[in-house]
PDB file of N, CA and C in Angstrom:
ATOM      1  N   UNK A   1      42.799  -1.868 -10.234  1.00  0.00           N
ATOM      2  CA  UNK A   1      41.363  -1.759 -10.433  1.00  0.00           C
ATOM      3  C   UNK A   1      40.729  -1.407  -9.088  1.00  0.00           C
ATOM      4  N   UNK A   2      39.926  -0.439  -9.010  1.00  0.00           N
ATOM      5  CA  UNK A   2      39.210  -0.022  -7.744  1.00  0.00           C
ATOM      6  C   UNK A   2      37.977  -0.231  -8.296  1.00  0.00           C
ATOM      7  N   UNK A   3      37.302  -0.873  -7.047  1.00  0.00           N
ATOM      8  CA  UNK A   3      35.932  -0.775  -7.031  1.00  0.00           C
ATOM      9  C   UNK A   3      35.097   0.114  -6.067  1.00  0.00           C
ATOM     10  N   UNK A   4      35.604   1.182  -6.438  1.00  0.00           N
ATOM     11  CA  UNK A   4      34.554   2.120  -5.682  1.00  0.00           C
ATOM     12  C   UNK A   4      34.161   2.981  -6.879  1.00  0.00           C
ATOM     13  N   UNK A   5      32.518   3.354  -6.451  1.00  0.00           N
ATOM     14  CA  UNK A   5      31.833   4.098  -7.795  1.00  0.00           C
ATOM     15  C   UNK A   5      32.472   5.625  -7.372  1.00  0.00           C
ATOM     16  N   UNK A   6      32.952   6.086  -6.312  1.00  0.00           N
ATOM     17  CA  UNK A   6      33.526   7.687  -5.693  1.00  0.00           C
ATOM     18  C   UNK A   6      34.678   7.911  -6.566  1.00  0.00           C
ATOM     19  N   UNK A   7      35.425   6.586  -6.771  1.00  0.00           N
ATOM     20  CA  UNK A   7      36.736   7.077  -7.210  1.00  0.00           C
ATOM     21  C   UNK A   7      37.343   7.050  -9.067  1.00  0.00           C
ATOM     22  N   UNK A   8      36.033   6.204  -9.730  1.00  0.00           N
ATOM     23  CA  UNK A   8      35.828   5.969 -11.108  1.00  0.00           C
ATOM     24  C   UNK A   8      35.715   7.376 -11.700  1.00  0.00           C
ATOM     25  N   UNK A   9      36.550   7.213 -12.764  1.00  0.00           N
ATOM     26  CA  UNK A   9      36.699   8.147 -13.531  1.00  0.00           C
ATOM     27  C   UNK A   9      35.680   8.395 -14.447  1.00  0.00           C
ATOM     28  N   UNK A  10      35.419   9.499 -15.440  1.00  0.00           N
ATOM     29  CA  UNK A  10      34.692  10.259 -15.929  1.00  0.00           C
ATOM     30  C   UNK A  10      33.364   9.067 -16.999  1.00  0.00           C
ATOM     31  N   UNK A  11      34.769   8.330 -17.718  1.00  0.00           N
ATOM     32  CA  UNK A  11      33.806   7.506 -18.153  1.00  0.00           C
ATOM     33  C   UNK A  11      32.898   6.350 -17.808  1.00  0.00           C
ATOM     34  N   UNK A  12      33.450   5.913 -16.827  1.00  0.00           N
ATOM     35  CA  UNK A  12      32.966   4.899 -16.156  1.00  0.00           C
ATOM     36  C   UNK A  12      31.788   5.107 -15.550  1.00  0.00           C
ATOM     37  N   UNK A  13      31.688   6.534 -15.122  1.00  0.00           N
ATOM     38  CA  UNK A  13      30.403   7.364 -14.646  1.00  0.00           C
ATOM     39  C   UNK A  13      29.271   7.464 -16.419  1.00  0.00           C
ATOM     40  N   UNK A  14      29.667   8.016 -17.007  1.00  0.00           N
ATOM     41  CA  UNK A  14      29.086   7.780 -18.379  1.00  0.00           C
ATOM     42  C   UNK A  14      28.560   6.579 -18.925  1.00  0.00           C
ATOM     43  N   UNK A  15      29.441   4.991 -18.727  1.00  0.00           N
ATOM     44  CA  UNK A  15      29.057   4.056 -18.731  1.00  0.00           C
ATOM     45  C   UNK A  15      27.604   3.613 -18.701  1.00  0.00           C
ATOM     46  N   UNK A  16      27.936   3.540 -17.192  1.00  0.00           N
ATOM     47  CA  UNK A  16      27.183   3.102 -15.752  1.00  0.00           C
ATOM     48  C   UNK A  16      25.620   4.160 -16.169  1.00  0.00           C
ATOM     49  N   UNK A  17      25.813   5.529 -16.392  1.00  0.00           N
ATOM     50  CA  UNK A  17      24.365   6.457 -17.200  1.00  0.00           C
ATOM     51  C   UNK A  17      23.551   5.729 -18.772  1.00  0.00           C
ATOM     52  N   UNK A  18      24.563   5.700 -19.111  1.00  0.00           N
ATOM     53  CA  UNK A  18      23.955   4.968 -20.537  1.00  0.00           C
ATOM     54  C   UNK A  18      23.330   3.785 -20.369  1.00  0.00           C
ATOM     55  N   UNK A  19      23.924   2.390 -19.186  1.00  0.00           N
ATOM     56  CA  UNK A  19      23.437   1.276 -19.521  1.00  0.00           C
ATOM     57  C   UNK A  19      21.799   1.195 -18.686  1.00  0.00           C
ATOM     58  N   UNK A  20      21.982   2.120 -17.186  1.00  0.00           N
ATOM     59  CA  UNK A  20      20.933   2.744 -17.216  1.00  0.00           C
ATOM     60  C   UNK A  20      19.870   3.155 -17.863  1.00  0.00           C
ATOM     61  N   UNK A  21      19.994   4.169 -18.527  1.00  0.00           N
ATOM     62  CA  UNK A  21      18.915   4.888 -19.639  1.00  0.00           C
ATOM     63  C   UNK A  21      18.525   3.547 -20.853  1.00  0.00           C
ATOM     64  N   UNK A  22      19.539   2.688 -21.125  1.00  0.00           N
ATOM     65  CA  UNK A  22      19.079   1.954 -21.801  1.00  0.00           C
ATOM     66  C   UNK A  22      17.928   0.937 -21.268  1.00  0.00           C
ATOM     67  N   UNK A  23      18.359   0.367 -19.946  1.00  0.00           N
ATOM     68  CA  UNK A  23      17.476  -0.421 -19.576  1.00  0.00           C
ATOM     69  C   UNK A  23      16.211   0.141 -18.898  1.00  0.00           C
ATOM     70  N   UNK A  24      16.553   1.019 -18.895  1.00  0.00           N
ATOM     71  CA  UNK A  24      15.195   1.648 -17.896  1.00  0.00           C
ATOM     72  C   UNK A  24      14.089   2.030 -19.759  1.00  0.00           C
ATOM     73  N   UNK A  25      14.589   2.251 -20.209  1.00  0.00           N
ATOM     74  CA  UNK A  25      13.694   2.840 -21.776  1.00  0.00           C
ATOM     75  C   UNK A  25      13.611   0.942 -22.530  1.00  0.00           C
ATOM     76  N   UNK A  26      14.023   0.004 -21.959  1.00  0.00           N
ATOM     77  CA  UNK A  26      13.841  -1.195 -22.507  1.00  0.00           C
ATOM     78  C   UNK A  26      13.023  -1.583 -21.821  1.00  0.00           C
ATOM     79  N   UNK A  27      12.823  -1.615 -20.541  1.00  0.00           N
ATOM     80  CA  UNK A  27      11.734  -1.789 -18.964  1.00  0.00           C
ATOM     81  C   UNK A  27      10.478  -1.234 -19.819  1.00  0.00           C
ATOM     82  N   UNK A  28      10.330   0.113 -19.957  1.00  0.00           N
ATOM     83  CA  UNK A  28       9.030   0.812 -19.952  1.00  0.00           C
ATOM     84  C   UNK A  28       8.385   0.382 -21.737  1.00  0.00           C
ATOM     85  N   UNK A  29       9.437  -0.138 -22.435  1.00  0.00           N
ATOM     86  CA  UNK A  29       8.919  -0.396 -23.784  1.00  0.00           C
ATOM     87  C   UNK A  29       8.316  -1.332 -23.657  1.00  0.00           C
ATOM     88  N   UNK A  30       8.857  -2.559 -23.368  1.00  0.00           N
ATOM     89  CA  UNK A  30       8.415  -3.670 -22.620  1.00  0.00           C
ATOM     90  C   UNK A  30       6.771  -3.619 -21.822  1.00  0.00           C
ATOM     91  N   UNK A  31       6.890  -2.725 -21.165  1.00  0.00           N
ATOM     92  CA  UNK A  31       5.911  -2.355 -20.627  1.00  0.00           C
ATOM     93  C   UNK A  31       4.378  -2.478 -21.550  1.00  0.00           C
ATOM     94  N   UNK A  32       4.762  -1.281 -22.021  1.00  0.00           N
ATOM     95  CA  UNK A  32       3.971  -0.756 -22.620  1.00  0.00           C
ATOM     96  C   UNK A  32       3.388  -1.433 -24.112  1.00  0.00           C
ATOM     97  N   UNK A  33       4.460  -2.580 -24.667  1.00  0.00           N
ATOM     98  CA  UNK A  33       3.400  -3.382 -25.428  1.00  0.00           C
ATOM     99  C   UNK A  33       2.992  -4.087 -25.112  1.00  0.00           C
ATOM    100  N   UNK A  34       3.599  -4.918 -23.888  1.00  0.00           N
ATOM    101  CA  UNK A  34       2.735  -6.037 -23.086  1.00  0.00           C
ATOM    102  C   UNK A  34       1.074  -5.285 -22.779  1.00  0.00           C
ATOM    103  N   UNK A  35       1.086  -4.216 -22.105  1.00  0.00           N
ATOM    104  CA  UNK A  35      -0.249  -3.723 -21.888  1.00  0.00           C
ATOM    105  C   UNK A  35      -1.218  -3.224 -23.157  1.00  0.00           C
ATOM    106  N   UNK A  36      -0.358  -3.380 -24.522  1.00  0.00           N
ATOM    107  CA  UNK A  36      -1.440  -2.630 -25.658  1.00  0.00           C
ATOM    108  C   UNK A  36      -1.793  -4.011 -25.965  1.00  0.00           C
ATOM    109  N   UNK A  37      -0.842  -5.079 -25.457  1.00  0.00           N
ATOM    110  CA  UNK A  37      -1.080  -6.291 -26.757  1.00  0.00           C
ATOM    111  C   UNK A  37      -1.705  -7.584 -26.382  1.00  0.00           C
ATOM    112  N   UNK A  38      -2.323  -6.979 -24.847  1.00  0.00           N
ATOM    113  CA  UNK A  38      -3.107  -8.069 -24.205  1.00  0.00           C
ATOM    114  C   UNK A  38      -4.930  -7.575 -23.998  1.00  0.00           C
ATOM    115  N   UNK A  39      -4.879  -6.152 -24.966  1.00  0.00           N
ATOM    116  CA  UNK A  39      -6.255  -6.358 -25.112  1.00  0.00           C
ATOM    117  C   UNK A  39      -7.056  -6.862 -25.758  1.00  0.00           C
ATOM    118  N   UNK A  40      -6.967  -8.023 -26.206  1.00  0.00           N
ATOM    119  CA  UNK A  40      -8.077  -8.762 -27.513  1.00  0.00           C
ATOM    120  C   UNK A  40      -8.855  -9.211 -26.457  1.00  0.00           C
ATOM    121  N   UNK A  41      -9.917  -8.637 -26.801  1.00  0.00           N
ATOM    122  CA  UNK A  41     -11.231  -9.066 -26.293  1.00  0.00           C
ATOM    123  C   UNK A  41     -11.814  -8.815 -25.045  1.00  0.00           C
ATOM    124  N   UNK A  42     -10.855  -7.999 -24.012  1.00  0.00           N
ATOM    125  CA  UNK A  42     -10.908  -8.368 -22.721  1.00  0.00           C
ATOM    126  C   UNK A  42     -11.143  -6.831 -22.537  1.00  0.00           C
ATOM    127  N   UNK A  43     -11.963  -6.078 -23.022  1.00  0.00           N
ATOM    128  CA  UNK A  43     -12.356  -4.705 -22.642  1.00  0.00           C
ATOM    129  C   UNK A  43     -13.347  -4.542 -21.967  1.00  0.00           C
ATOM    130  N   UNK A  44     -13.709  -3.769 -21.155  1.00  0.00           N
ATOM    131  CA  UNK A  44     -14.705  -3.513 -19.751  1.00  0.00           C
ATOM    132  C   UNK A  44     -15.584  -2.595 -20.082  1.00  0.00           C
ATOM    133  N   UNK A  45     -16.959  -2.642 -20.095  1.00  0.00           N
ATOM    134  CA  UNK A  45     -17.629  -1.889 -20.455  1.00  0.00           C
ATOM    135  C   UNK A  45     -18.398  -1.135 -18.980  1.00  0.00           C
ATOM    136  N   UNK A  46     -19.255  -0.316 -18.588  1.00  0.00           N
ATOM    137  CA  UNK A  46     -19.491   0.474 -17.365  1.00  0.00           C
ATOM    138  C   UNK A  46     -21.086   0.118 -17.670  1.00  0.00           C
ATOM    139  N   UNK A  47     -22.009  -0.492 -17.018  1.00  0.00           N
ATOM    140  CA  UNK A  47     -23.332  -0.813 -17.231  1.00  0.00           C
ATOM    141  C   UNK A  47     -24.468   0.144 -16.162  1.00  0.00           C
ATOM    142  N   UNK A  48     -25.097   0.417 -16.406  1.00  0.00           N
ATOM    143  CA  UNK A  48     -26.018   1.140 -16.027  1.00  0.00           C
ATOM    144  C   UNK A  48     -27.149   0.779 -15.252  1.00  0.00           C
ATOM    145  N   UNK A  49     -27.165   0.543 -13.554  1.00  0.00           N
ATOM    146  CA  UNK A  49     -28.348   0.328 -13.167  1.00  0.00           C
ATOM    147  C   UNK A  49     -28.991   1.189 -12.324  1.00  0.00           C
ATOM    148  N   UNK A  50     -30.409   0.984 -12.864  1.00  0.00           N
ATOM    149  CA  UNK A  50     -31.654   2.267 -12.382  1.00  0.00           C
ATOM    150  C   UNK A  50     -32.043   1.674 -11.209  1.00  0.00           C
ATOM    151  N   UNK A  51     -32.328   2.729  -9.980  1.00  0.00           N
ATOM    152  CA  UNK A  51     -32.691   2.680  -9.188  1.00  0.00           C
ATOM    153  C   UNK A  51     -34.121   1.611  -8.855  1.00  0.00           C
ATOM    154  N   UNK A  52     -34.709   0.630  -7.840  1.00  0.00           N
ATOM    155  CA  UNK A  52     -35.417   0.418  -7.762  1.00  0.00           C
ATOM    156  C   UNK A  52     -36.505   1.063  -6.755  1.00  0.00           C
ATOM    157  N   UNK A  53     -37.771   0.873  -6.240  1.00  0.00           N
ATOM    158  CA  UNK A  53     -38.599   1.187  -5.294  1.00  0.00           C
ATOM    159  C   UNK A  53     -37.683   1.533  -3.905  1.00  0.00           C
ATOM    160  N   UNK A  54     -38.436   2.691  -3.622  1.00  0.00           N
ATOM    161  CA  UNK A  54     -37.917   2.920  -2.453  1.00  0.00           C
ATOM    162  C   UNK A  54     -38.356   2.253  -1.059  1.00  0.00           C
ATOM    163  N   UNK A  55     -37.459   2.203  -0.098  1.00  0.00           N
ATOM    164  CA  UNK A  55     -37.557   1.109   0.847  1.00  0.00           C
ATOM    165  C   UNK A  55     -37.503   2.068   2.016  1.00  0.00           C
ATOM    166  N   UNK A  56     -38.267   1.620   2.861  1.00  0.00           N
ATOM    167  CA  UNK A  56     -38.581   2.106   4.269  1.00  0.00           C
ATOM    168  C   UNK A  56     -38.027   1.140   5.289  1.00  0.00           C
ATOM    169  N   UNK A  57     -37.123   1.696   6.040  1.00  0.00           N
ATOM    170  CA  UNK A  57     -35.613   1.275   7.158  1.00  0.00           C
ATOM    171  C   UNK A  57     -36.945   1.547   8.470  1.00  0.00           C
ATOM    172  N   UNK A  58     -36.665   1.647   9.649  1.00  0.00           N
ATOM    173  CA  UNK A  58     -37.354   1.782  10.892  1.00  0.00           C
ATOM    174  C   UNK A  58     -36.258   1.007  11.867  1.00  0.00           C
ATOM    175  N   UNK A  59     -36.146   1.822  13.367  1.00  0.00           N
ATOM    176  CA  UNK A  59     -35.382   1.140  13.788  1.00  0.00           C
ATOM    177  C   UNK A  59     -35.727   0.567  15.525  1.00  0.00           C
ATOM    178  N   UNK A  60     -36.972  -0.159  14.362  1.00  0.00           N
ATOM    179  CA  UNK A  60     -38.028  -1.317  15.714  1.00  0.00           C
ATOM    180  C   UNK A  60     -36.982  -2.538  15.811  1.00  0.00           C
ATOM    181  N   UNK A  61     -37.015  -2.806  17.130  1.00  0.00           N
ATOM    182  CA  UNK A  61     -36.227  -4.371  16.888  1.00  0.00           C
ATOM    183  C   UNK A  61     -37.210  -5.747  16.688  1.00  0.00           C
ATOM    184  N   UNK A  62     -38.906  -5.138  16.670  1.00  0.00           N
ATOM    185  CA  UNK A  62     -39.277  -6.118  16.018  1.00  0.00           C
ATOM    186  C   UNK A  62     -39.232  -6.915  15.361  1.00  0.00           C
ATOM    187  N   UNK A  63     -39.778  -8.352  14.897  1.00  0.00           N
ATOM    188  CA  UNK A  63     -39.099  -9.564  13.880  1.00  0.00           C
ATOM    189  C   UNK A  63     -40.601  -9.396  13.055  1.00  0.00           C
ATOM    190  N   UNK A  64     -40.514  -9.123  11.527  1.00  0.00           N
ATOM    191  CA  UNK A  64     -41.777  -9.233  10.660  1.00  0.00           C
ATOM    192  C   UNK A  64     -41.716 -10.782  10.195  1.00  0.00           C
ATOM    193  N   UNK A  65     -42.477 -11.622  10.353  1.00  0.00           N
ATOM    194  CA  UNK A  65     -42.546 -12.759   9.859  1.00  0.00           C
ATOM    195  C   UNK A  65     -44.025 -12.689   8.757  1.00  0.00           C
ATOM    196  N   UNK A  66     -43.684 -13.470   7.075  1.00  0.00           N
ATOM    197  CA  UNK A  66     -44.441 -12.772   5.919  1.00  0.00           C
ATOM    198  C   UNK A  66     -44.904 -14.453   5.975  1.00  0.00           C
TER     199      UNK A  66
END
């Protein structure tokens, strides 16, 4: 038995691809219902705020006391 991946023969290379592709397509399934199946309720809406009065900056180092 050798354990080097250089010297493994044809199938062993085939193996080693398949269990790959399997887990990597089990990873992203995984994925992807965890993220459809945790939206109840928790959706984000984009809210809209209007500008107020415009403000006048000056660059006195005066102190305004109101």
């Amino acid at each position: 038995m050798n354990h080097s991946i250089y010297s493994a023969d044809r199938s062993t290379h085939v193996k080693i691809v398949v269990v790959a592709l399997v887990a990597g397509i089990a990873v992203a399934g995984l994925g992807m219902t965890a993220r459809s199946g945790s939206d109840e309720g928790l959706t984000q809406t984009a809210r809209v705020i209007k500008a107020g009065k415009p403000v006048v900056v000056t660059s006195s180092n005066a102190s305004l006391v109101r």
